[in-house]
PDB file of N, CA and C in Angstrom:
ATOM      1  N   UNK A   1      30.607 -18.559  30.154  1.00  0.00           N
ATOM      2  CA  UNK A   1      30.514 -18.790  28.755  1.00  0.00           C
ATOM      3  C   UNK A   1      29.231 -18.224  28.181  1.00  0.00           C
ATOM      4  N   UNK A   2      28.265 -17.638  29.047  1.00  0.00           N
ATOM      5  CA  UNK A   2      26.986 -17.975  28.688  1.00  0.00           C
ATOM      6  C   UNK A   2      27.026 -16.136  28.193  1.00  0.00           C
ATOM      7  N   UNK A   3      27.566 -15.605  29.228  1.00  0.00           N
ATOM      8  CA  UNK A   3      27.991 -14.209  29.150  1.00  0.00           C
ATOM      9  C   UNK A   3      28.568 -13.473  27.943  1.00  0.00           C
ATOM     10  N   UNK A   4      29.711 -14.665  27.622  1.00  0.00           N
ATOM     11  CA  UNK A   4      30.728 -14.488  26.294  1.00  0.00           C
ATOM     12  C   UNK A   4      29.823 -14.673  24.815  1.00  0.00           C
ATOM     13  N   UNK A   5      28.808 -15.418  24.802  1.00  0.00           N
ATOM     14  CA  UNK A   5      28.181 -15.265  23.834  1.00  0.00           C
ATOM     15  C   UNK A   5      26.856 -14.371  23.736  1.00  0.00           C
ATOM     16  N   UNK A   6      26.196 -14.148  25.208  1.00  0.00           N
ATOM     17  CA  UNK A   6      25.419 -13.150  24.718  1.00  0.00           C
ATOM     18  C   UNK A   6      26.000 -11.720  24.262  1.00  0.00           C
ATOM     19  N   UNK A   7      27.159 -11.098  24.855  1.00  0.00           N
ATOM     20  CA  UNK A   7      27.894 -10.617  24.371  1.00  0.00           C
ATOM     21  C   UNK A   7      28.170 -10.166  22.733  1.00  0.00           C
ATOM     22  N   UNK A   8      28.988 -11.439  22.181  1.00  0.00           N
ATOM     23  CA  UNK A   8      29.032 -11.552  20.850  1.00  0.00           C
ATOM     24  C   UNK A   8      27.629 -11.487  20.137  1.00  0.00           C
ATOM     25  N   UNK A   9      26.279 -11.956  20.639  1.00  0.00           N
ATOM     26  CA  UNK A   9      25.470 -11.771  19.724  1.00  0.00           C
ATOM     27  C   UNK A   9      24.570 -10.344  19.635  1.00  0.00           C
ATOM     28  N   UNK A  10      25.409  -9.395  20.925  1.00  0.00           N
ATOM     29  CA  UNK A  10      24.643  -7.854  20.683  1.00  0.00           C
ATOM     30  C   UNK A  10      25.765  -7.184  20.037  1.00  0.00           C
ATOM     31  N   UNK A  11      26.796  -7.699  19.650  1.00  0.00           N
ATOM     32  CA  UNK A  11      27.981  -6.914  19.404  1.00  0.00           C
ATOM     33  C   UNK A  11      28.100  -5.418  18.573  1.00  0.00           C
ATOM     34  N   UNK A  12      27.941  -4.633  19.863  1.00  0.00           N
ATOM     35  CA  UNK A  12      28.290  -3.574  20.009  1.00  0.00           C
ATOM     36  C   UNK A  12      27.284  -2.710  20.044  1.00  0.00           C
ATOM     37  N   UNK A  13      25.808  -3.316  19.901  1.00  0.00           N
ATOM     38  CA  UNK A  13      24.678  -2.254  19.571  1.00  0.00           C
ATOM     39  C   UNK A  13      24.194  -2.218  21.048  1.00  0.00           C
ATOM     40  N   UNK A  14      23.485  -1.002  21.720  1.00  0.00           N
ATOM     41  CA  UNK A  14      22.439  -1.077  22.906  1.00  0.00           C
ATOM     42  C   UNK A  14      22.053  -1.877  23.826  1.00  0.00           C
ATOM     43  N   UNK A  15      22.877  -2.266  24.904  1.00  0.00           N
ATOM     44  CA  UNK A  15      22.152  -3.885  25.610  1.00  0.00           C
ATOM     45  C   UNK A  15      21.105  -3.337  26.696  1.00  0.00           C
ATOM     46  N   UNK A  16      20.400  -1.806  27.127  1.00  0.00           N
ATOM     47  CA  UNK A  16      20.079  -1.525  27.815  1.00  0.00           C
ATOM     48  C   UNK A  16      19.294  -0.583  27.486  1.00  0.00           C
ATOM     49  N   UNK A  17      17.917  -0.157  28.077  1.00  0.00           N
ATOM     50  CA  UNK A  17      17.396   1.379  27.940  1.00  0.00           C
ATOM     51  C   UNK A  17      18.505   2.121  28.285  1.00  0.00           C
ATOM     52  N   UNK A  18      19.127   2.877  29.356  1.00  0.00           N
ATOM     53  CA  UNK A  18      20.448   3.404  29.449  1.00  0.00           C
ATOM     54  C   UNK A  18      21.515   3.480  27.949  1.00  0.00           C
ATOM     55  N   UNK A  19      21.637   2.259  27.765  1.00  0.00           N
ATOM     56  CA  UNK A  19      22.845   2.638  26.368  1.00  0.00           C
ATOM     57  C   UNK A  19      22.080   2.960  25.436  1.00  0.00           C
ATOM     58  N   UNK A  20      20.696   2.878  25.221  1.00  0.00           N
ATOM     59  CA  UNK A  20      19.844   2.945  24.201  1.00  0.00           C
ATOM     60  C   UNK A  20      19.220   4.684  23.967  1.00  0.00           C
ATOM     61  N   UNK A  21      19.429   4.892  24.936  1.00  0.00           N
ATOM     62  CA  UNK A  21      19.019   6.380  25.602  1.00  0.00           C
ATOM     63  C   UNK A  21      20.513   7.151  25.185  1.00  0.00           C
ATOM     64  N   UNK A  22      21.422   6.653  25.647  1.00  0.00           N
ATOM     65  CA  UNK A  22      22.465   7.701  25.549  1.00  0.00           C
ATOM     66  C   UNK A  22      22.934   7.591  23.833  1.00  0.00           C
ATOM     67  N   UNK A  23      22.901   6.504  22.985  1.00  0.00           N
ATOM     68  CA  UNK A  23      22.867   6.464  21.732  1.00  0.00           C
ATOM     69  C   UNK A  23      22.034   7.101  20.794  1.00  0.00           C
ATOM     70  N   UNK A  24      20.872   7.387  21.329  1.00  0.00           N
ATOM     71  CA  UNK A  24      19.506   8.097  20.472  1.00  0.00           C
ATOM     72  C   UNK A  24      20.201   9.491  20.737  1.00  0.00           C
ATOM     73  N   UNK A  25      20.517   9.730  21.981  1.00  0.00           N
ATOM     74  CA  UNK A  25      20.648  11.779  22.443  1.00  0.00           C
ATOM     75  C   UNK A  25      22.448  11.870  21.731  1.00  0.00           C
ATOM     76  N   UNK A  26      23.181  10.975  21.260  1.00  0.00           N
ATOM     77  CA  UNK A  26      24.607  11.427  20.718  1.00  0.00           C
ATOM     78  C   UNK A  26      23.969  11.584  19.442  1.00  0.00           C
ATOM     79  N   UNK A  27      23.419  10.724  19.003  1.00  0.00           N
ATOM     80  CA  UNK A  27      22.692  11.027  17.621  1.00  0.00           C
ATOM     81  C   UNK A  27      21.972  12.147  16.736  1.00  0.00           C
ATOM     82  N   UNK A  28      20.954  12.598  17.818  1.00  0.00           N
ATOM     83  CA  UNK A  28      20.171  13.587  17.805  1.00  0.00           C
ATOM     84  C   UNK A  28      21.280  14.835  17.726  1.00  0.00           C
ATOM     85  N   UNK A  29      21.907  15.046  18.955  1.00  0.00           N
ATOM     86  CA  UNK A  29      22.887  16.337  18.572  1.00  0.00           C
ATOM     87  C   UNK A  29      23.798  16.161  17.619  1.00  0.00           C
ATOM     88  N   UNK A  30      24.455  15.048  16.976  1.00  0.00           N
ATOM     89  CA  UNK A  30      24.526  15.246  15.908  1.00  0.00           C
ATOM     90  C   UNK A  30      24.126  15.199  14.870  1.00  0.00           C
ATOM     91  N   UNK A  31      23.100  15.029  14.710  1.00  0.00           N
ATOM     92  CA  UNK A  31      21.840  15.592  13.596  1.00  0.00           C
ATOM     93  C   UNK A  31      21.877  17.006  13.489  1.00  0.00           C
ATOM     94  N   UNK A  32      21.454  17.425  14.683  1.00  0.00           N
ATOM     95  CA  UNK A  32      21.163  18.781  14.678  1.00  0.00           C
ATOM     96  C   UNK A  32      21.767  19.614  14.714  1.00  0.00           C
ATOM     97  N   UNK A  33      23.380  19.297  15.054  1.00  0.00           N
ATOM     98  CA  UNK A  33      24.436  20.072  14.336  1.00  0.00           C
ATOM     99  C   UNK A  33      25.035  20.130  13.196  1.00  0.00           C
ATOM    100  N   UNK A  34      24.430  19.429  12.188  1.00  0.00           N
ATOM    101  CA  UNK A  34      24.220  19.151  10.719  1.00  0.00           C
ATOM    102  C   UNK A  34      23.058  19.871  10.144  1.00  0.00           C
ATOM    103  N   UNK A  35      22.084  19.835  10.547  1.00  0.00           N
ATOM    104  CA  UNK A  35      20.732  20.052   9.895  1.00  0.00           C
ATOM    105  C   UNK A  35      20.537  21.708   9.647  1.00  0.00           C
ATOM    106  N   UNK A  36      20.685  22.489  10.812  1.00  0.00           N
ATOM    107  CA  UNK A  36      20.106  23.695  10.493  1.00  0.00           C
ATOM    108  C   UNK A  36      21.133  24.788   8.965  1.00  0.00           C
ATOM    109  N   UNK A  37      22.554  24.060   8.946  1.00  0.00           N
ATOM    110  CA  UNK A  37      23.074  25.043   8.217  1.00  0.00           C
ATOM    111  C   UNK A  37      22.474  24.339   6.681  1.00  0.00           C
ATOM    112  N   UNK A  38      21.997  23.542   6.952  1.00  0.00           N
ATOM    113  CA  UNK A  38      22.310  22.736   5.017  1.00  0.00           C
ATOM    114  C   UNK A  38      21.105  23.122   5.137  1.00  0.00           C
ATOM    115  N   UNK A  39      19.850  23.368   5.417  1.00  0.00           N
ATOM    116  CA  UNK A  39      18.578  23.097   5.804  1.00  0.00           C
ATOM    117  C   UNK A  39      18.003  24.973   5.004  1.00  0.00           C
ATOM    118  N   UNK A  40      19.187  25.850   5.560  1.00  0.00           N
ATOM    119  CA  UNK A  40      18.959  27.044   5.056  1.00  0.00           C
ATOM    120  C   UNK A  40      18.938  27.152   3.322  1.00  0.00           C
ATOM    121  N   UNK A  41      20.255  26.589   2.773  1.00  0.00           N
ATOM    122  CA  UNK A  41      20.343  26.778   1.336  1.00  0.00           C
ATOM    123  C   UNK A  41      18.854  25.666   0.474  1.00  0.00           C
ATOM    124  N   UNK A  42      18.636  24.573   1.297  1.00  0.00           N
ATOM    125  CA  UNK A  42      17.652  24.475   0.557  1.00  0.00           C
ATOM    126  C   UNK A  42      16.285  24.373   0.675  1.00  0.00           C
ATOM    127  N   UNK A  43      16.316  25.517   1.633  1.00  0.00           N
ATOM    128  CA  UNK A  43      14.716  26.482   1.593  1.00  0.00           C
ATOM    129  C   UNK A  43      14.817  27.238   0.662  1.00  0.00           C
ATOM    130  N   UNK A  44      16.017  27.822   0.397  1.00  0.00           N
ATOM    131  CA  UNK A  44      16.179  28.882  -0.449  1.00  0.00           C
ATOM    132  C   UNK A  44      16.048  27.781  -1.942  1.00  0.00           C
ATOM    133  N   UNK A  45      16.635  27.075  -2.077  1.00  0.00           N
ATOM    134  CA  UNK A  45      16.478  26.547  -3.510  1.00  0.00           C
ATOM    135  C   UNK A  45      15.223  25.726  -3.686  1.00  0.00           C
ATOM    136  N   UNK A  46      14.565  24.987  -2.998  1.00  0.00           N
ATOM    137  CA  UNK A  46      13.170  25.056  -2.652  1.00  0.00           C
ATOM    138  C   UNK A  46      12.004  25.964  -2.984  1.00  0.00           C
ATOM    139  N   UNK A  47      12.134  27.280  -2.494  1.00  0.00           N
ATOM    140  CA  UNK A  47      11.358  28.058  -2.772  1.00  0.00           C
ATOM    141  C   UNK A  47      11.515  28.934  -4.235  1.00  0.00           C
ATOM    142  N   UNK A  48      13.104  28.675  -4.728  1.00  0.00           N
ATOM    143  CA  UNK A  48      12.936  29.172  -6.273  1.00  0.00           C
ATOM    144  C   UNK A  48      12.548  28.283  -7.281  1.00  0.00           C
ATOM    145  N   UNK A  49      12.751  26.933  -6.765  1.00  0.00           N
ATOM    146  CA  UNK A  49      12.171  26.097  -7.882  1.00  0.00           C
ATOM    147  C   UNK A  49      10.579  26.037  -8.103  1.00  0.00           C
ATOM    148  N   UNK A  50       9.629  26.267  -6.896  1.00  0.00           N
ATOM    149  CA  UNK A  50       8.214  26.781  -6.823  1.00  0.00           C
ATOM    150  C   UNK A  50       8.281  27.788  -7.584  1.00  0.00           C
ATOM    151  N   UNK A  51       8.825  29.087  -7.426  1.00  0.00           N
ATOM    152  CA  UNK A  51       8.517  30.135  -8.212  1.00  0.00           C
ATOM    153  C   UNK A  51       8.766  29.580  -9.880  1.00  0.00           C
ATOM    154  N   UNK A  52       9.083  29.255  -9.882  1.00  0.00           N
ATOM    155  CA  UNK A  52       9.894  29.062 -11.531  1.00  0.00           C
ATOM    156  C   UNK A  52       8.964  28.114 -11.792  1.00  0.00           C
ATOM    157  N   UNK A  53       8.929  26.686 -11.309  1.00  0.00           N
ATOM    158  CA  UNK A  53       7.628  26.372 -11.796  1.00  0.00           C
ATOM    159  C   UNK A  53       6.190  26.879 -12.126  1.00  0.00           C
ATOM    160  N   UNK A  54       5.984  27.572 -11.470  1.00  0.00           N
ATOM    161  CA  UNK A  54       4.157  28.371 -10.713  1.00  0.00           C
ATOM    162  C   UNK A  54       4.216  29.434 -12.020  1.00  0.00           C
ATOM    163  N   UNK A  55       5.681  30.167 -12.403  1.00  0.00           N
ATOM    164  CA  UNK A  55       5.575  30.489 -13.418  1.00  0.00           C
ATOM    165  C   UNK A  55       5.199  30.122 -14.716  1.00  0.00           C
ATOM    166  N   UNK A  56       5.979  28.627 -14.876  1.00  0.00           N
ATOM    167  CA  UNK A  56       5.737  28.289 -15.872  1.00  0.00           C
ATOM    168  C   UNK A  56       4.545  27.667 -16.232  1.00  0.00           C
ATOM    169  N   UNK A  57       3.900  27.519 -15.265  1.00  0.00           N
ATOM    170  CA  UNK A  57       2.232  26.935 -15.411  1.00  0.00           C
ATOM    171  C   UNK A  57       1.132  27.831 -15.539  1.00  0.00           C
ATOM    172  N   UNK A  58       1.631  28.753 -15.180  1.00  0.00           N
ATOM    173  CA  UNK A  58       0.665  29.953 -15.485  1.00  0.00           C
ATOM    174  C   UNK A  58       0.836  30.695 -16.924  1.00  0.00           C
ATOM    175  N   UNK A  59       2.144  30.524 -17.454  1.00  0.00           N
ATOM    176  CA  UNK A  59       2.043  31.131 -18.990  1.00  0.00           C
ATOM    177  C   UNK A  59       1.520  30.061 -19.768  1.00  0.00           C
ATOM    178  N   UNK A  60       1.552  28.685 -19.837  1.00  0.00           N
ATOM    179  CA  UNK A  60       1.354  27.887 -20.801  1.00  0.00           C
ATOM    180  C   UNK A  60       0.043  27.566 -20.837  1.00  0.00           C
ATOM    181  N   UNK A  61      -0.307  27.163 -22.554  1.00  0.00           N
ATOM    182  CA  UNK A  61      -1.784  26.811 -22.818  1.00  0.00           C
ATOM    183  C   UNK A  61      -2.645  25.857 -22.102  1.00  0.00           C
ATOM    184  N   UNK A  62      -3.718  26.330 -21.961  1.00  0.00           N
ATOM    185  CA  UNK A  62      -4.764  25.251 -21.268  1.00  0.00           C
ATOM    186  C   UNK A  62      -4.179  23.947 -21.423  1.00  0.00           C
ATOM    187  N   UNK A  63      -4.088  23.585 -23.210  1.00  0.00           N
ATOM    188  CA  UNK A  63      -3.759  22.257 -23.463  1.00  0.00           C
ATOM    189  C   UNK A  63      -2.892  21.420 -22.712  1.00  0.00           C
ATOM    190  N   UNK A  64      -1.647  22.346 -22.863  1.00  0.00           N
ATOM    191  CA  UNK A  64      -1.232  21.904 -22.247  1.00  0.00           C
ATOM    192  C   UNK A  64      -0.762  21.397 -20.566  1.00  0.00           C
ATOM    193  N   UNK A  65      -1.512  22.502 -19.535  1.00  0.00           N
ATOM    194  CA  UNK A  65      -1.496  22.074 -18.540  1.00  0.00           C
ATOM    195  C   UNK A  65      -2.462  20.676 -18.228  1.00  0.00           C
ATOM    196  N   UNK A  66      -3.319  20.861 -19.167  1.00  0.00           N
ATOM    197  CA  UNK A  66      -4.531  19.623 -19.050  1.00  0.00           C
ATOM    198  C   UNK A  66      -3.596  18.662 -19.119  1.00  0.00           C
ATOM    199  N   UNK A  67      -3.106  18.700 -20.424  1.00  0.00           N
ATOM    200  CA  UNK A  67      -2.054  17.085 -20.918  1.00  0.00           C
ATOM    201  C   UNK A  67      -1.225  16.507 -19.841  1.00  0.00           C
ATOM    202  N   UNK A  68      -0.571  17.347 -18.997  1.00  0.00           N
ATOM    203  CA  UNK A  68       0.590  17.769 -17.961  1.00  0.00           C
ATOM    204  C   UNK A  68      -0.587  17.126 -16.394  1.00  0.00           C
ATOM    205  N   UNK A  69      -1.569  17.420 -16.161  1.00  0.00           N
ATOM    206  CA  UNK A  69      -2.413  16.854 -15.234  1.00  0.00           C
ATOM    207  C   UNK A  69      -2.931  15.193 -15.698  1.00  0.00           C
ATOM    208  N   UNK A  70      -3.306  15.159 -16.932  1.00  0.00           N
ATOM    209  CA  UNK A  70      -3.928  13.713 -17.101  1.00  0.00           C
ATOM    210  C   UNK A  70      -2.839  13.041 -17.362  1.00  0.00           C
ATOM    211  N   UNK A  71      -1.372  13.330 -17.718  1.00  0.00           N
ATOM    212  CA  UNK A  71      -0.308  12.526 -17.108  1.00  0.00           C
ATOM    213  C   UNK A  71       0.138  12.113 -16.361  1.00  0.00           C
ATOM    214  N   UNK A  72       0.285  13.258 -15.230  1.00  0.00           N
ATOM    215  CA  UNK A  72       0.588  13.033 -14.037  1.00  0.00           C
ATOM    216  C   UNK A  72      -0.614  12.096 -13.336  1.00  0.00           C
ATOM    217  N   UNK A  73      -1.839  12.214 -13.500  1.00  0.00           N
ATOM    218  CA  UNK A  73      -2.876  10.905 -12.868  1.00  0.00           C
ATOM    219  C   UNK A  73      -2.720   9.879 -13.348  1.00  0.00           C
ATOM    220  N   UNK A  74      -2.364   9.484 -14.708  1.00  0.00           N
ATOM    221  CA  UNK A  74      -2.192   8.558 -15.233  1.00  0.00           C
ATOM    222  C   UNK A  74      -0.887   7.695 -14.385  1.00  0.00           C
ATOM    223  N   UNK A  75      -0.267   8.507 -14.739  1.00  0.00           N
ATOM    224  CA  UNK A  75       0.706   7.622 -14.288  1.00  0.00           C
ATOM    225  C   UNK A  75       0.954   7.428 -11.887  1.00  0.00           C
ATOM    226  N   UNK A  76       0.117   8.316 -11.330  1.00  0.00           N
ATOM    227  CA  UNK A  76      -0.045   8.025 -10.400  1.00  0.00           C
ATOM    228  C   UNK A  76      -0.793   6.843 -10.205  1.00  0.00           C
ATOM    229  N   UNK A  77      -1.932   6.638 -11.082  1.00  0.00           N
ATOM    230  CA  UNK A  77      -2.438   5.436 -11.075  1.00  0.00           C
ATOM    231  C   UNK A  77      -1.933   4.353 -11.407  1.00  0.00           C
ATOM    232  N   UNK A  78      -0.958   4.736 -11.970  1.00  0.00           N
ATOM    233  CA  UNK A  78      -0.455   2.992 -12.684  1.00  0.00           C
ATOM    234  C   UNK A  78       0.708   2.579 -11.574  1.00  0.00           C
ATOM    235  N   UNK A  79       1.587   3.964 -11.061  1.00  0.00           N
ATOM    236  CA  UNK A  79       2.650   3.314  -9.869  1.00  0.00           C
ATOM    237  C   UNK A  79       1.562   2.728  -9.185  1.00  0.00           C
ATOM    238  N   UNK A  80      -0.035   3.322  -8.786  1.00  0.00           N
ATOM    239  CA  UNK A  80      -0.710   2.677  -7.595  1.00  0.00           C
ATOM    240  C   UNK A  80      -0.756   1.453  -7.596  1.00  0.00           C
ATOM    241  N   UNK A  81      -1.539   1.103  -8.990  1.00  0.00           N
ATOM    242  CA  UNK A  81      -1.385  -0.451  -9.451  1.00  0.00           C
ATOM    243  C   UNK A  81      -0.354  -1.116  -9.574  1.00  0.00           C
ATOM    244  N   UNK A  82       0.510  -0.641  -9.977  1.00  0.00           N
ATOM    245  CA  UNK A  82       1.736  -1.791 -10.362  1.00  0.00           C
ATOM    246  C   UNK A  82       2.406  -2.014  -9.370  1.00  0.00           C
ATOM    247  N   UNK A  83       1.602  -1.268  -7.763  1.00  0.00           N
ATOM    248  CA  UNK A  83       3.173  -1.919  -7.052  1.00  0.00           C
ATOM    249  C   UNK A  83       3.841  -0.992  -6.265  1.00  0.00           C
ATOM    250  N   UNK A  84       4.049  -0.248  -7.201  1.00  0.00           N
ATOM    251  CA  UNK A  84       5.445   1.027  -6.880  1.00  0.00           C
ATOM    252  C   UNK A  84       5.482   1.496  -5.274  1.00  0.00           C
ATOM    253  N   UNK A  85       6.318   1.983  -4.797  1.00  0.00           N
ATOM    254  CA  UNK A  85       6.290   2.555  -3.856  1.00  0.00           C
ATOM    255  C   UNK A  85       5.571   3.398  -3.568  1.00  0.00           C
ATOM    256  N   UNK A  86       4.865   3.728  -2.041  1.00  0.00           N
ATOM    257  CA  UNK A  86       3.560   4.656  -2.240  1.00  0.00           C
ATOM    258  C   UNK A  86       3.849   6.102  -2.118  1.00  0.00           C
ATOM    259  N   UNK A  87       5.408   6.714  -1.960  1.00  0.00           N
ATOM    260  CA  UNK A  87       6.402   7.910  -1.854  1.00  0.00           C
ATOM    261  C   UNK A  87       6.131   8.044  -2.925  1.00  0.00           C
ATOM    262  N   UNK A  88       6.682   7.502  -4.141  1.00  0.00           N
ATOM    263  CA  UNK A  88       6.831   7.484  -5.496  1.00  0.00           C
ATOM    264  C   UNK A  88       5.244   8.116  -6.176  1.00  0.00           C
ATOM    265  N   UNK A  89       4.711   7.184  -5.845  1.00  0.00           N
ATOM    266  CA  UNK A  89       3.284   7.524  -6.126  1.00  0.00           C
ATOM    267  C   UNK A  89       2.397   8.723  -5.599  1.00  0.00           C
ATOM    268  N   UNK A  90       3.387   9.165  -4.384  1.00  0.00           N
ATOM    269  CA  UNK A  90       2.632  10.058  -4.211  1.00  0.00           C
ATOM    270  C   UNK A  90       2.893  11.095  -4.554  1.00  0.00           C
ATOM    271  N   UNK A  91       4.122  11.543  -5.050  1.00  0.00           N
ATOM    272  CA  UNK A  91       4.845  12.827  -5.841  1.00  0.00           C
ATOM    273  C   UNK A  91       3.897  12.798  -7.610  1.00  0.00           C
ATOM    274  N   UNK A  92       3.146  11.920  -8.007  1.00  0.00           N
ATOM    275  CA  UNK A  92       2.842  11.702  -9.493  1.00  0.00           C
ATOM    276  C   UNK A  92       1.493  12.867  -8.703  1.00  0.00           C
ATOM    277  N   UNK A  93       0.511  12.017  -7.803  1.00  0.00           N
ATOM    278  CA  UNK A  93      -0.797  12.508  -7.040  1.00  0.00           C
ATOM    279  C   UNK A  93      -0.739  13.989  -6.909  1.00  0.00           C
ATOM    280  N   UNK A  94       0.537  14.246  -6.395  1.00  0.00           N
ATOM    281  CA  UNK A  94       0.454  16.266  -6.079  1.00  0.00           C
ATOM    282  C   UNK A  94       1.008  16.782  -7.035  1.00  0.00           C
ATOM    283  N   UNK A  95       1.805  16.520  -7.860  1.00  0.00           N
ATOM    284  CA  UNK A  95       1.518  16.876  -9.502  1.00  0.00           C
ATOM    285  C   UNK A  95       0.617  16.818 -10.075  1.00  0.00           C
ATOM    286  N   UNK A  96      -0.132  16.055 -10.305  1.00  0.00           N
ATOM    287  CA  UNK A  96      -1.628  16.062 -10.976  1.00  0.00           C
ATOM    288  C   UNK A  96      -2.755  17.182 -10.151  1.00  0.00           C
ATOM    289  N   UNK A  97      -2.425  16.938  -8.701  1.00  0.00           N
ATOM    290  CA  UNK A  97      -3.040  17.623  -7.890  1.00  0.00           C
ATOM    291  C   UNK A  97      -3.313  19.495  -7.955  1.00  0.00           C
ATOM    292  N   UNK A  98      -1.601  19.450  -8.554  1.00  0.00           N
ATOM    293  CA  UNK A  98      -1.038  21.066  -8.747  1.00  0.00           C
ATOM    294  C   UNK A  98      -1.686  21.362  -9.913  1.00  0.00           C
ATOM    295  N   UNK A  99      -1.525  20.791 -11.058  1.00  0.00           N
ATOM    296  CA  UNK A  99      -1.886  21.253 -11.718  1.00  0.00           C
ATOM    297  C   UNK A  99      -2.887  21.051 -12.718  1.00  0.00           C
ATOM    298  N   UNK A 100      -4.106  20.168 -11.850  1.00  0.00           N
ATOM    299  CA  UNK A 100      -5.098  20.509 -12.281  1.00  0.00           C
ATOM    300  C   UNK A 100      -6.243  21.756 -11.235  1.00  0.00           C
ATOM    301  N   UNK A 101      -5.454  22.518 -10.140  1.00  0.00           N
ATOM    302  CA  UNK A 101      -5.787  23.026  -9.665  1.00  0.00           C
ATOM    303  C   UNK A 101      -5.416  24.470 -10.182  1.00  0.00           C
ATOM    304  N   UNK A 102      -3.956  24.266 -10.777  1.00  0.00           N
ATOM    305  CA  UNK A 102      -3.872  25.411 -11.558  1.00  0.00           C
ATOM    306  C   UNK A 102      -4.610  25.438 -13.018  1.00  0.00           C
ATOM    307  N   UNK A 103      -5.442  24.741 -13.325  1.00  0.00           N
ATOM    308  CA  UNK A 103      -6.551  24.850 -15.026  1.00  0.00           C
ATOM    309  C   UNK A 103      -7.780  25.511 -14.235  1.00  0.00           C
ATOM    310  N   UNK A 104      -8.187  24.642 -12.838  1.00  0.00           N
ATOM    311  CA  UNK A 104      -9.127  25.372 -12.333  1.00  0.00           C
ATOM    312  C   UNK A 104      -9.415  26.803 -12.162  1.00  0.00           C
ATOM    313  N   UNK A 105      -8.101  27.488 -11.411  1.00  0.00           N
ATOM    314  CA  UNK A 105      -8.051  28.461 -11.045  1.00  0.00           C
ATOM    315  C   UNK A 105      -8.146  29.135 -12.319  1.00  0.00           C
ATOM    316  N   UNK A 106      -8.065  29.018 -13.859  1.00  0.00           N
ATOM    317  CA  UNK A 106      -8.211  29.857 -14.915  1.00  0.00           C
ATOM    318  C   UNK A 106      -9.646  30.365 -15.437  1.00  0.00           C
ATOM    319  N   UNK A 107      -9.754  31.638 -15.251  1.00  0.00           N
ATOM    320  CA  UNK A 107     -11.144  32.411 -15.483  1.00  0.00           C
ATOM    321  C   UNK A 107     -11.282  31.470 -17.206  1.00  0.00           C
ATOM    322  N   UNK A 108     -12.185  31.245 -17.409  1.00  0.00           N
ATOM    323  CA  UNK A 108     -12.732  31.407 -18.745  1.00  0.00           C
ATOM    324  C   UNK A 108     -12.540  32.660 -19.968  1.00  0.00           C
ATOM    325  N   UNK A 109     -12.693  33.425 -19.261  1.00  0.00           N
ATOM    326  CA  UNK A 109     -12.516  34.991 -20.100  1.00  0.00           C
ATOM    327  C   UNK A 109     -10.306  34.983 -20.362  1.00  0.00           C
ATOM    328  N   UNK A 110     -10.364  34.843 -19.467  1.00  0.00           N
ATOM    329  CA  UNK A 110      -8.613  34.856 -19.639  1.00  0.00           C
ATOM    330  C   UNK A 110      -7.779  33.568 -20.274  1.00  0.00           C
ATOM    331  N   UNK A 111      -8.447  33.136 -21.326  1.00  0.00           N
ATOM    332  CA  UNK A 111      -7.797  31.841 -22.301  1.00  0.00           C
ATOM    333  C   UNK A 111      -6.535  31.895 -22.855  1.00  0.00           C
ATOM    334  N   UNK A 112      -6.045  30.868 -22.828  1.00  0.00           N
ATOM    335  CA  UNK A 112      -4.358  30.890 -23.128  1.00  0.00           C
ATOM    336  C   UNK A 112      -4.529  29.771 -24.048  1.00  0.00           C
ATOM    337  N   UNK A 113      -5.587  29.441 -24.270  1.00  0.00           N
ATOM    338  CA  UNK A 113      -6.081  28.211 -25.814  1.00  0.00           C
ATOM    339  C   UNK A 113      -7.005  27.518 -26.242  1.00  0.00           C
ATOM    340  N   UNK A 114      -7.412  26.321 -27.061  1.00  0.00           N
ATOM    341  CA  UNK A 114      -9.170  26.634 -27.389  1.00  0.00           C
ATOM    342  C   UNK A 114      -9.522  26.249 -26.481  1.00  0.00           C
ATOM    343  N   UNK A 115      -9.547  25.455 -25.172  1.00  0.00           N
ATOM    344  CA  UNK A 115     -10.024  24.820 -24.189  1.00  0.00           C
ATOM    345  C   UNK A 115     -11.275  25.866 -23.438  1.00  0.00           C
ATOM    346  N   UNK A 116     -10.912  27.077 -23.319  1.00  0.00           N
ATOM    347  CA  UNK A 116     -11.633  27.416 -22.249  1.00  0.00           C
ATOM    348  C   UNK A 116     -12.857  28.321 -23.343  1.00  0.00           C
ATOM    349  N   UNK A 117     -13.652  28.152 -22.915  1.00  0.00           N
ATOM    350  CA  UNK A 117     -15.075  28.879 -23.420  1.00  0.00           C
ATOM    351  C   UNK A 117     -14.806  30.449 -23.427  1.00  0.00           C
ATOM    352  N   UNK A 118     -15.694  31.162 -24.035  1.00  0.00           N
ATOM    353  CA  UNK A 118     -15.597  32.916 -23.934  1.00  0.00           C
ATOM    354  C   UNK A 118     -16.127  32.716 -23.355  1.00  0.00           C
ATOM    355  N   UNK A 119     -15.907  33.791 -22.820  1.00  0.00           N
ATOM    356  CA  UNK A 119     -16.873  34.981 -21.774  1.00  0.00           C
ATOM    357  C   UNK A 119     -18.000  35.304 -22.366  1.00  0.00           C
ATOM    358  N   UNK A 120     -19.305  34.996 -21.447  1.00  0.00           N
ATOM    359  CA  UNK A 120     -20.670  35.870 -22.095  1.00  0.00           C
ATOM    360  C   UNK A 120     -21.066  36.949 -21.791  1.00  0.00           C
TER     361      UNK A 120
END
């Protein structure tokens, strides 16, 4: 009897390193006979949505990438505080991250609005 219920209370998951082992490696190959074909299309769509962004941060005014950075901190800070998940929070962080690195990278002499000083 004692058998019949330990039984029922693993029902059906791993009772052993052995079953635990052979469940992780059925798994794994099928992962990985999933992963590499889907994995291709979205490197590819991955890497055009970078371009298209990187574009669009590089034509637009100082102002506005500034506005676009002290948003994105803003509101990384407030998921920090309020709680939020720290995934969540951390996609606000490398947005702010991006693009206040892209205001940096802007020469002074090459202004796209009143923000940046002339050239002397």
């Amino acid at each position: 009897m004692a058998t019949r219920t330990a039984r029922a209370q693993t029902a059906g998951r791993p009772t052993s390193a052995e079953d635990a082992t052979g469940a992780f490696g059925t798994l794994t190959a099928a992962v990985m006979g999933v992963m590499p074909s889907d994995l291709d299309g979205a490197g590819e769509a991955m890497a055009g949505a970078v371009r298209t962004v990187s574009a669009s941060v590089a034509s637009a005014p100082d102002e506005n990438v500034l506005m676009g950075a002290s948003l994105a901190a803003g509101l990384a800070i407030g998921l920090l505080v309020g709680g939020a998940p720290r995934l969540l929070a951390a996609g606000a962080v490398v947005t702010s991250v991006a693009l206040g690195a892209a205001l940096l990278e802007r020469r002074p002499g090459r202004s796209r609005g009143r923000l940046a000083t002339p050239a002397i």
